[in-house]
PDB file of N, CA and C in Angstrom:
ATOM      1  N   UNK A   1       0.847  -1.172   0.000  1.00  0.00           N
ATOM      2  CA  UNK A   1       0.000   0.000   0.000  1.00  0.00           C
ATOM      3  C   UNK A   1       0.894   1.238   0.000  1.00  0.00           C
ATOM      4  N   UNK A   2       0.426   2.221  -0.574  1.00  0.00           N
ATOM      5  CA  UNK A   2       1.263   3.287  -0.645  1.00  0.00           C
ATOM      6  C   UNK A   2       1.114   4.244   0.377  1.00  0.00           C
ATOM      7  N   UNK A   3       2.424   4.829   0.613  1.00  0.00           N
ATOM      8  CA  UNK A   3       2.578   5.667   1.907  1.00  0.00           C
ATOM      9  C   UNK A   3       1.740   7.338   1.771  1.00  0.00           C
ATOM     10  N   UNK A   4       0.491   7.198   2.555  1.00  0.00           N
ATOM     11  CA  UNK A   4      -0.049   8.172   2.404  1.00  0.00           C
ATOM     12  C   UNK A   4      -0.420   9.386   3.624  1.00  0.00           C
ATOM     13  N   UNK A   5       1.125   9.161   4.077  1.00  0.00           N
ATOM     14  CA  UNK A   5       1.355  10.163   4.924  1.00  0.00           C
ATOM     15  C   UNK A   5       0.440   9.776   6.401  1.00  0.00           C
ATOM     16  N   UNK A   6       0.598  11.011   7.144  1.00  0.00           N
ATOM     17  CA  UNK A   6      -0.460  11.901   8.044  1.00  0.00           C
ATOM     18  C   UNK A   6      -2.039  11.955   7.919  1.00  0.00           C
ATOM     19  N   UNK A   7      -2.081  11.815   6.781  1.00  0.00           N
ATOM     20  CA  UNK A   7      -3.589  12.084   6.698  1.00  0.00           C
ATOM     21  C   UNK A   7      -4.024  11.046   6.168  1.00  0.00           C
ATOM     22  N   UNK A   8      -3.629   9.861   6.122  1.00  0.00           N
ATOM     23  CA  UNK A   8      -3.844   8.043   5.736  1.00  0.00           C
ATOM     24  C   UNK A   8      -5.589   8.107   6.110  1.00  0.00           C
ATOM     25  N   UNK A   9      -6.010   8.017   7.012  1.00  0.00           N
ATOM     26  CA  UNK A   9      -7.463   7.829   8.028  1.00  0.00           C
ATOM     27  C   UNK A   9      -8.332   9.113   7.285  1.00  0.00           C
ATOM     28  N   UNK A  10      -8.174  10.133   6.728  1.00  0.00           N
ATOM     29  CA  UNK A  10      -8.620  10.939   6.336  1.00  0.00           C
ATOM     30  C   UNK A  10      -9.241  10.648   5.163  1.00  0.00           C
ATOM     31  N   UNK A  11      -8.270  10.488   3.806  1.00  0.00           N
ATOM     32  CA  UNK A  11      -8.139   9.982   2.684  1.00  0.00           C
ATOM     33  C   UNK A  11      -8.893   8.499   2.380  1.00  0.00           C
ATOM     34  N   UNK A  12      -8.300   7.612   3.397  1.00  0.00           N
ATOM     35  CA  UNK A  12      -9.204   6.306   3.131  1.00  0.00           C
ATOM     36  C   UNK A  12     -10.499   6.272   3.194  1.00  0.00           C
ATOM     37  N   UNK A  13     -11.275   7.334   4.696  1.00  0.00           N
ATOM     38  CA  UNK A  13     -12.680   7.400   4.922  1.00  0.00           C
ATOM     39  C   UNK A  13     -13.189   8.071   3.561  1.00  0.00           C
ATOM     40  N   UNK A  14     -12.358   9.007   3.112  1.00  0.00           N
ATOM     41  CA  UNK A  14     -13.199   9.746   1.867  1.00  0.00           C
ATOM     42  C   UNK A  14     -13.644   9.281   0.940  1.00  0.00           C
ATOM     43  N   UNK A  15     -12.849   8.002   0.900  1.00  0.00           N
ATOM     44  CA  UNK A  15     -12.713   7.045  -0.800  1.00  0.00           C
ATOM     45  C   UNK A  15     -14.257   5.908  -0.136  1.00  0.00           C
ATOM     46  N   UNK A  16     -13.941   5.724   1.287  1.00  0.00           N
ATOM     47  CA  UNK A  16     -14.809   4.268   1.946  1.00  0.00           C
ATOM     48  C   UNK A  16     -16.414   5.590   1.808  1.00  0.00           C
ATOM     49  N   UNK A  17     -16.109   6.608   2.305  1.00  0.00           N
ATOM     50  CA  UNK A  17     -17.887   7.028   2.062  1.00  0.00           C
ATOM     51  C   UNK A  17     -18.407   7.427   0.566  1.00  0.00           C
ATOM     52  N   UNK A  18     -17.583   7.563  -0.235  1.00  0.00           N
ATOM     53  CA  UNK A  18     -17.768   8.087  -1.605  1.00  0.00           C
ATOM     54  C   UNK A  18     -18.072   7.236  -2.587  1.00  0.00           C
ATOM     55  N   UNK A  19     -17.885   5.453  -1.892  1.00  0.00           N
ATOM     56  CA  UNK A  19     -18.398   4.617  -2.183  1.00  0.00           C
ATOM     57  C   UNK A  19     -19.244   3.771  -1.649  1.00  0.00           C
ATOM     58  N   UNK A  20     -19.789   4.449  -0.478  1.00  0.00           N
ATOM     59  CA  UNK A  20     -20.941   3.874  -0.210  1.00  0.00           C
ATOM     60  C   UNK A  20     -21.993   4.589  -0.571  1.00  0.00           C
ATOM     61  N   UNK A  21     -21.630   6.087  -0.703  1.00  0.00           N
ATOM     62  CA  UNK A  21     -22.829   7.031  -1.404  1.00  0.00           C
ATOM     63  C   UNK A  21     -23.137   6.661  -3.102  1.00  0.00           C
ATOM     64  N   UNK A  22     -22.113   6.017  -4.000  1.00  0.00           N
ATOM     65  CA  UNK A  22     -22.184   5.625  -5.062  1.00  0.00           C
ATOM     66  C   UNK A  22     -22.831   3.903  -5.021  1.00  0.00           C
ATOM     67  N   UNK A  23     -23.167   3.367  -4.319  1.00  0.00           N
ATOM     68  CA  UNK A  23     -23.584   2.278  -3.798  1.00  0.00           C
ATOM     69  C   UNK A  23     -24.796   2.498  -3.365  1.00  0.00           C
ATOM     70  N   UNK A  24     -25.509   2.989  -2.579  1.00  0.00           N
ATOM     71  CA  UNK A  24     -26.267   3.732  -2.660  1.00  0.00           C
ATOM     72  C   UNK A  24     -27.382   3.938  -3.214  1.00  0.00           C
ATOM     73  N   UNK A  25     -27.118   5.238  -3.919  1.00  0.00           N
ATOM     74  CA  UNK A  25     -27.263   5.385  -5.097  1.00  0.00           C
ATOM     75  C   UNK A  25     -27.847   4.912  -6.129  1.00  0.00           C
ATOM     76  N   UNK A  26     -27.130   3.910  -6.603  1.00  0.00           N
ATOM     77  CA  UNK A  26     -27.044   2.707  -7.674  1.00  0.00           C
ATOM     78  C   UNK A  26     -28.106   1.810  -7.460  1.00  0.00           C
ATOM     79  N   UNK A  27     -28.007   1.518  -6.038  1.00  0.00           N
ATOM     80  CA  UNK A  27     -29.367   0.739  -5.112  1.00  0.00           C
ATOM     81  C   UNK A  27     -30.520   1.380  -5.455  1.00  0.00           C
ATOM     82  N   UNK A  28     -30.615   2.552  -5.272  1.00  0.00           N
ATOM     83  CA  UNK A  28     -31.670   3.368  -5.162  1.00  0.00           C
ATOM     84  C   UNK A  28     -32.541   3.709  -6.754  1.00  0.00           C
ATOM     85  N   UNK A  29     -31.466   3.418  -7.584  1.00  0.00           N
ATOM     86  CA  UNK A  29     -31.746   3.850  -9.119  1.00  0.00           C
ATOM     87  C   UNK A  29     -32.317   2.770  -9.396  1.00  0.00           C
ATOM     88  N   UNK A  30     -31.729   1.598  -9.371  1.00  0.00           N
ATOM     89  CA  UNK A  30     -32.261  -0.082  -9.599  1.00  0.00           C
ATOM     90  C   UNK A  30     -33.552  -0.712  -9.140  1.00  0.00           C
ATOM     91  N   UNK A  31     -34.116   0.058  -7.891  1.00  0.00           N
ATOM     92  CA  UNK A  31     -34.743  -0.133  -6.928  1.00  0.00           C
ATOM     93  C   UNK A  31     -36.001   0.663  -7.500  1.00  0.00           C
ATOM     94  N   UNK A  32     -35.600   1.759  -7.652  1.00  0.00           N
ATOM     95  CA  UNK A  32     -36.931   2.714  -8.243  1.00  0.00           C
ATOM     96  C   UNK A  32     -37.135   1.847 -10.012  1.00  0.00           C
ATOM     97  N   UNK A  33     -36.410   1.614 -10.747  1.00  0.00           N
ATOM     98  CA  UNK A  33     -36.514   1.146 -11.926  1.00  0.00           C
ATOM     99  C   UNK A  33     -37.351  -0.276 -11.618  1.00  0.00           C
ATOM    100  N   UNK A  34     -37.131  -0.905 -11.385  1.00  0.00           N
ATOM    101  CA  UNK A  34     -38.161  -2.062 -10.757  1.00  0.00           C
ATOM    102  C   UNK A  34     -39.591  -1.686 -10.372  1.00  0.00           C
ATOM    103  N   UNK A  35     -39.456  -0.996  -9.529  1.00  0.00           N
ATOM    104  CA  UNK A  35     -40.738  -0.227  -8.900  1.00  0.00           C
ATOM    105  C   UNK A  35     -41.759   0.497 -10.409  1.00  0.00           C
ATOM    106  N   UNK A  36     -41.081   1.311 -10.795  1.00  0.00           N
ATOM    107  CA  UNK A  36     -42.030   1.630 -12.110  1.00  0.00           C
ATOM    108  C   UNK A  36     -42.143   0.849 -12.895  1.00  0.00           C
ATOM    109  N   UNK A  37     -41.484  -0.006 -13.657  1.00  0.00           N
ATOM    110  CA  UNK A  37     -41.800  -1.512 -14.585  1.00  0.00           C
ATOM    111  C   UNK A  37     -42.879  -1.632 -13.967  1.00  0.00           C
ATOM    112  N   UNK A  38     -42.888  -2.548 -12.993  1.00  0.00           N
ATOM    113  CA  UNK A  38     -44.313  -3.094 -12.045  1.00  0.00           C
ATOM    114  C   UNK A  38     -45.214  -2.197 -12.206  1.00  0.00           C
ATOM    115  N   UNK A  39     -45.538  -0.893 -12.195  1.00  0.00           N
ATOM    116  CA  UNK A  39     -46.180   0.128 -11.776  1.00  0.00           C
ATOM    117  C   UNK A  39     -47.001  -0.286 -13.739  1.00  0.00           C
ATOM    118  N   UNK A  40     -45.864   0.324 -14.644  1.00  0.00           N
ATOM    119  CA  UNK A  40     -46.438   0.224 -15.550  1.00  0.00           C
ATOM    120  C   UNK A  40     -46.952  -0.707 -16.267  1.00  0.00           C
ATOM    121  N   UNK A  41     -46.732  -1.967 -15.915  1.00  0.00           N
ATOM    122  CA  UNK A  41     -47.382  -3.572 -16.478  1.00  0.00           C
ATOM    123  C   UNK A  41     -48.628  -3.752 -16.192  1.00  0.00           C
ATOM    124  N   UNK A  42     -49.199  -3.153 -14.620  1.00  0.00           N
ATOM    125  CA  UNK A  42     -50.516  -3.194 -14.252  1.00  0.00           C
ATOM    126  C   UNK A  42     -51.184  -2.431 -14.412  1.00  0.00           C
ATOM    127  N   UNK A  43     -50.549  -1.077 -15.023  1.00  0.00           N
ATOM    128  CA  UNK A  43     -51.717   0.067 -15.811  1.00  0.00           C
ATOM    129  C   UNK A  43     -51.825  -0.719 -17.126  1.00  0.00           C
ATOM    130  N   UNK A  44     -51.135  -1.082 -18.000  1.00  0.00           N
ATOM    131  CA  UNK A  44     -50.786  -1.294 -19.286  1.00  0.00           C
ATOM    132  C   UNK A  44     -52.171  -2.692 -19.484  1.00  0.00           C
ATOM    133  N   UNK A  45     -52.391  -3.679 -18.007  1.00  0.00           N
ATOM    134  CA  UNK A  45     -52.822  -4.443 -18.248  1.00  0.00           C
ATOM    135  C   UNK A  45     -54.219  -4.033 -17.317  1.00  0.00           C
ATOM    136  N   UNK A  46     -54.359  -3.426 -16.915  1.00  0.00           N
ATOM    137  CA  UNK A  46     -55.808  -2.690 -16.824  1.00  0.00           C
ATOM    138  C   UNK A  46     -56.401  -1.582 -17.866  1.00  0.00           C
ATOM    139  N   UNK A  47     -55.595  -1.831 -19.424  1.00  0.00           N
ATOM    140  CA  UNK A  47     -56.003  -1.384 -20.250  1.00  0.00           C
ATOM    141  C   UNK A  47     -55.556   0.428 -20.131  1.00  0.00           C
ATOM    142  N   UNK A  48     -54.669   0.931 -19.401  1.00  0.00           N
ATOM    143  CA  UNK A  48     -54.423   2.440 -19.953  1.00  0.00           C
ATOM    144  C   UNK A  48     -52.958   2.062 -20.430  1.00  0.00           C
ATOM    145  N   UNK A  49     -52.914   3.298 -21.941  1.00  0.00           N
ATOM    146  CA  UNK A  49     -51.646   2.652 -22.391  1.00  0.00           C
ATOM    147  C   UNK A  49     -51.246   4.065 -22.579  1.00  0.00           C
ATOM    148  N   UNK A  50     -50.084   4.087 -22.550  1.00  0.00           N
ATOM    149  CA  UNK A  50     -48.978   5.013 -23.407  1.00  0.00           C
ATOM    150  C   UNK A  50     -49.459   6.264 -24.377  1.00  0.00           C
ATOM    151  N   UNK A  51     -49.439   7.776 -24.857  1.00  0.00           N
ATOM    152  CA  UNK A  51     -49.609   8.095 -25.433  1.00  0.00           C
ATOM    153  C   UNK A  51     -49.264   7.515 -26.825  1.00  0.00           C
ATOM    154  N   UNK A  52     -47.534   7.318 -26.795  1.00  0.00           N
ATOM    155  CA  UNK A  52     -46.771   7.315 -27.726  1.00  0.00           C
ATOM    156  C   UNK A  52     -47.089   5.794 -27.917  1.00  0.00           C
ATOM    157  N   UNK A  53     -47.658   4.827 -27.320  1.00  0.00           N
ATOM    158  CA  UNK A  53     -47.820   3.435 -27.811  1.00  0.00           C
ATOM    159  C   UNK A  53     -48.757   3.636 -28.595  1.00  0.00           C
ATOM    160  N   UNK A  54     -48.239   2.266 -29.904  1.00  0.00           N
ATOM    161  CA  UNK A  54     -49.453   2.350 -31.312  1.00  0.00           C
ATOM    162  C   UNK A  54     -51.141   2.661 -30.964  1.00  0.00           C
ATOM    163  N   UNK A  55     -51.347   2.598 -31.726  1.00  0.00           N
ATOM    164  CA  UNK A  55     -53.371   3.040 -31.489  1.00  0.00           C
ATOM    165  C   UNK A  55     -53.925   1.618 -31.993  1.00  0.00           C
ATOM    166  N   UNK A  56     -54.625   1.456 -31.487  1.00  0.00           N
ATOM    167  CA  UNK A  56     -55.336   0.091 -32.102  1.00  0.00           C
ATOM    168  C   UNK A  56     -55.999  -0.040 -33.325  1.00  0.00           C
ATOM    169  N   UNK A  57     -56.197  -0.271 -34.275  1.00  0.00           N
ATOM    170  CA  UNK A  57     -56.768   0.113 -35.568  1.00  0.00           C
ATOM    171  C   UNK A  57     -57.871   0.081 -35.711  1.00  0.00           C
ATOM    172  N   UNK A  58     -59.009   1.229 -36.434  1.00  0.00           N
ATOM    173  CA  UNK A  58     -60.334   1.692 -36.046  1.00  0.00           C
ATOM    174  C   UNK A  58     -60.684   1.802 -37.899  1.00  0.00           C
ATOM    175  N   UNK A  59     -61.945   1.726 -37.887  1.00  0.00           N
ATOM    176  CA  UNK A  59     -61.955   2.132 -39.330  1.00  0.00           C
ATOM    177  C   UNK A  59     -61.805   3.866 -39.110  1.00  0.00           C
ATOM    178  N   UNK A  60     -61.640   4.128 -40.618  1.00  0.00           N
ATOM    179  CA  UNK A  60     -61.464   5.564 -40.537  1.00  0.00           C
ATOM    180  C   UNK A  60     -62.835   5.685 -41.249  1.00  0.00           C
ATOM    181  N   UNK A  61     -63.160   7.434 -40.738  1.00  0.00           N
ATOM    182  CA  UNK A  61     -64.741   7.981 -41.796  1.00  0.00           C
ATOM    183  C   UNK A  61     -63.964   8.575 -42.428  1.00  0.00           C
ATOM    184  N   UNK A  62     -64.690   9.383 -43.523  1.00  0.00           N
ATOM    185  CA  UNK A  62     -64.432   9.794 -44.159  1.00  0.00           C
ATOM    186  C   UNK A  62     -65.181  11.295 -44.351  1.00  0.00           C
ATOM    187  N   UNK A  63     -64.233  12.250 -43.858  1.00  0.00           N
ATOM    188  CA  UNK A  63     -65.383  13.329 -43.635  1.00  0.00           C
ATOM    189  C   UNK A  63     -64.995  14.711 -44.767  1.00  0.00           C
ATOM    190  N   UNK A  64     -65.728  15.565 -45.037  1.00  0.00           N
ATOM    191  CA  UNK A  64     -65.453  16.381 -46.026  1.00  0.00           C
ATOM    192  C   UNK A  64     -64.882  17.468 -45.459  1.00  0.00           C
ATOM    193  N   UNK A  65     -63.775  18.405 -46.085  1.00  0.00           N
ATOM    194  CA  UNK A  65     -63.343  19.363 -45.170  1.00  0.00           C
ATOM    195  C   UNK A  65     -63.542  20.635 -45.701  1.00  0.00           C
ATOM    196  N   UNK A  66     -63.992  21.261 -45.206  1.00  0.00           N
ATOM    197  CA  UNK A  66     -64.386  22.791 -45.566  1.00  0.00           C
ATOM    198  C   UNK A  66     -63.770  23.482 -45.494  1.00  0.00           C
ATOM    199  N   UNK A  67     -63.011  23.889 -46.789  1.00  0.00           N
ATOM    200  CA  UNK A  67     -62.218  25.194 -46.735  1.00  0.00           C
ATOM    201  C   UNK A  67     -62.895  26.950 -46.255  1.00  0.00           C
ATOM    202  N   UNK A  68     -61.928  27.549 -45.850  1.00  0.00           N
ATOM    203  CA  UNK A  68     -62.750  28.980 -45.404  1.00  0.00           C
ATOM    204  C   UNK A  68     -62.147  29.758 -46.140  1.00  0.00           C
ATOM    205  N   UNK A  69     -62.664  30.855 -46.680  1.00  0.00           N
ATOM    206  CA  UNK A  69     -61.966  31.832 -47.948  1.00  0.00           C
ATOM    207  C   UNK A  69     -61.090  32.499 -47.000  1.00  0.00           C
ATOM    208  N   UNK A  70     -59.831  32.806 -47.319  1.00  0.00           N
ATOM    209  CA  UNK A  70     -58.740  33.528 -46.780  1.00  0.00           C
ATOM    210  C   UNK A  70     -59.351  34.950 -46.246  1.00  0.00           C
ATOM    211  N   UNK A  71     -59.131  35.295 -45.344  1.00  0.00           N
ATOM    212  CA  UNK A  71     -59.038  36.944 -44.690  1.00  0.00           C
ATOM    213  C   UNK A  71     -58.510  37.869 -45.603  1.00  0.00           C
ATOM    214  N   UNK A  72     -59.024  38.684 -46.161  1.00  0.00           N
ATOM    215  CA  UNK A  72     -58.416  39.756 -46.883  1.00  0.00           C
ATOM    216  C   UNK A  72     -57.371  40.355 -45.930  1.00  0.00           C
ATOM    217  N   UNK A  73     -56.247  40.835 -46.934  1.00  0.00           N
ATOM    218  CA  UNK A  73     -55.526  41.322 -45.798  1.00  0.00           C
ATOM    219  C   UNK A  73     -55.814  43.390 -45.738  1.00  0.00           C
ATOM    220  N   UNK A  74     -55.047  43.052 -44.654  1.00  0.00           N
ATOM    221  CA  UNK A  74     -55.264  44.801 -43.982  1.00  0.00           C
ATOM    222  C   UNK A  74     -54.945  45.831 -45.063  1.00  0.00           C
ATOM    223  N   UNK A  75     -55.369  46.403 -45.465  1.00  0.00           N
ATOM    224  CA  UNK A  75     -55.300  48.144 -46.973  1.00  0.00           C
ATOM    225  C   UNK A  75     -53.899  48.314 -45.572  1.00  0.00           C
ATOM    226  N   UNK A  76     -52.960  48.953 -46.437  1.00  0.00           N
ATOM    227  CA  UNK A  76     -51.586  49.816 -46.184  1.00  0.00           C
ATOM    228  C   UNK A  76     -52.097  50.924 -46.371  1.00  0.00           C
ATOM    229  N   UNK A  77     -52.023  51.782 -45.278  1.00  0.00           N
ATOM    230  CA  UNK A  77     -52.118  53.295 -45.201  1.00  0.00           C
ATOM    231  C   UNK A  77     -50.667  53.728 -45.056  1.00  0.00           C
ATOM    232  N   UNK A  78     -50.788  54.968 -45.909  1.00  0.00           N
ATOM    233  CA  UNK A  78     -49.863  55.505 -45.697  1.00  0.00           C
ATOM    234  C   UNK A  78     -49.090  56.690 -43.988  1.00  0.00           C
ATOM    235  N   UNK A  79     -48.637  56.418 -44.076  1.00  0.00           N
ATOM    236  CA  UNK A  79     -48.265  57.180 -42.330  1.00  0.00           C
ATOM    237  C   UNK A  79     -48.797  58.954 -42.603  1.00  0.00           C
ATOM    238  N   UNK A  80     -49.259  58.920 -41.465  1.00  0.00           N
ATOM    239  CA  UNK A  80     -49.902  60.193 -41.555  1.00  0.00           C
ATOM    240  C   UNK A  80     -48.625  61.368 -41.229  1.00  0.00           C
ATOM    241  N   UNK A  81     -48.374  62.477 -41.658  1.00  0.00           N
ATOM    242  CA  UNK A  81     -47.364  63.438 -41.010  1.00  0.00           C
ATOM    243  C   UNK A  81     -47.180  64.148 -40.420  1.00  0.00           C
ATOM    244  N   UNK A  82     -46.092  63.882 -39.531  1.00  0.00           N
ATOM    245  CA  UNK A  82     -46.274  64.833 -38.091  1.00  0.00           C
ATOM    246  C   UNK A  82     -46.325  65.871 -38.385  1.00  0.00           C
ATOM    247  N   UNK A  83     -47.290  67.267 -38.108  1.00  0.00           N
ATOM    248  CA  UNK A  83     -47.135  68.445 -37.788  1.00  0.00           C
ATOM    249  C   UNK A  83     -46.874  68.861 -36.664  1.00  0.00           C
ATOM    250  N   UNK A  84     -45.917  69.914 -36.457  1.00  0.00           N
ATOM    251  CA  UNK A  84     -45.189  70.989 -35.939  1.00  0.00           C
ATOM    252  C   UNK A  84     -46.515  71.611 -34.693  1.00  0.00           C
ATOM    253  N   UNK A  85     -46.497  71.708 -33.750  1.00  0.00           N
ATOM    254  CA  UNK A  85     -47.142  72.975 -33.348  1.00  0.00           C
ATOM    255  C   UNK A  85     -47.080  74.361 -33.511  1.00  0.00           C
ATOM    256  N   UNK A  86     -48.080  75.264 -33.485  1.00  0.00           N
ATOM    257  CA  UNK A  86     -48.028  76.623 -34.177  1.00  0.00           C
ATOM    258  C   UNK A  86     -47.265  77.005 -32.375  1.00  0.00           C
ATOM    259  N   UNK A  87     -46.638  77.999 -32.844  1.00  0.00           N
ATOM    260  CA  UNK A  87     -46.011  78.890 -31.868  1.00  0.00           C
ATOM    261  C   UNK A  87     -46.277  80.655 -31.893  1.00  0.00           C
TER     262      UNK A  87
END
């Protein structure tokens, strides 16, 4: 092991808690990821699904679409000009 001085007990605890907080952690990420799988298998299978999951296939109608005549656009006036006050 390499000679790490004076502050040996210092240095080692830093490395021993910095890997138990990354341990942890890791637990905690794995742990919640499990937890939602489950979560989402029993919505999925009580029938609510996903936005982004496919749509089930429906016939389509067929409906007519009504165009609307465009908005005329706004007349351009010309800018009116500032006058001066009389003095």
């Amino acid at each position: 092991m390499p000679d790490l001085g004076p502050h040996a007990a210092f240095i080692v605890g830093a490395y021993a808690i910095a890997f138990v907080v990354l341990g942890m952690l890791t637990l905690i990420t794995v742990v919640n990821d499990r937890k939602q799988a489950r979560i989402l298998i029993e919505l999925e299978r009580k029938g609510i699904r996903r936005r982004s999951a496919a749509k089930p296939l429906t016939p389509r109608v067929k409906t007519k679409i009504i165009k609307s005549k465009p908005a005329r656009a706004a007349a351009k006036r010309k800018p009116t000009p500032v006058r001066k006050p009389r003095t």
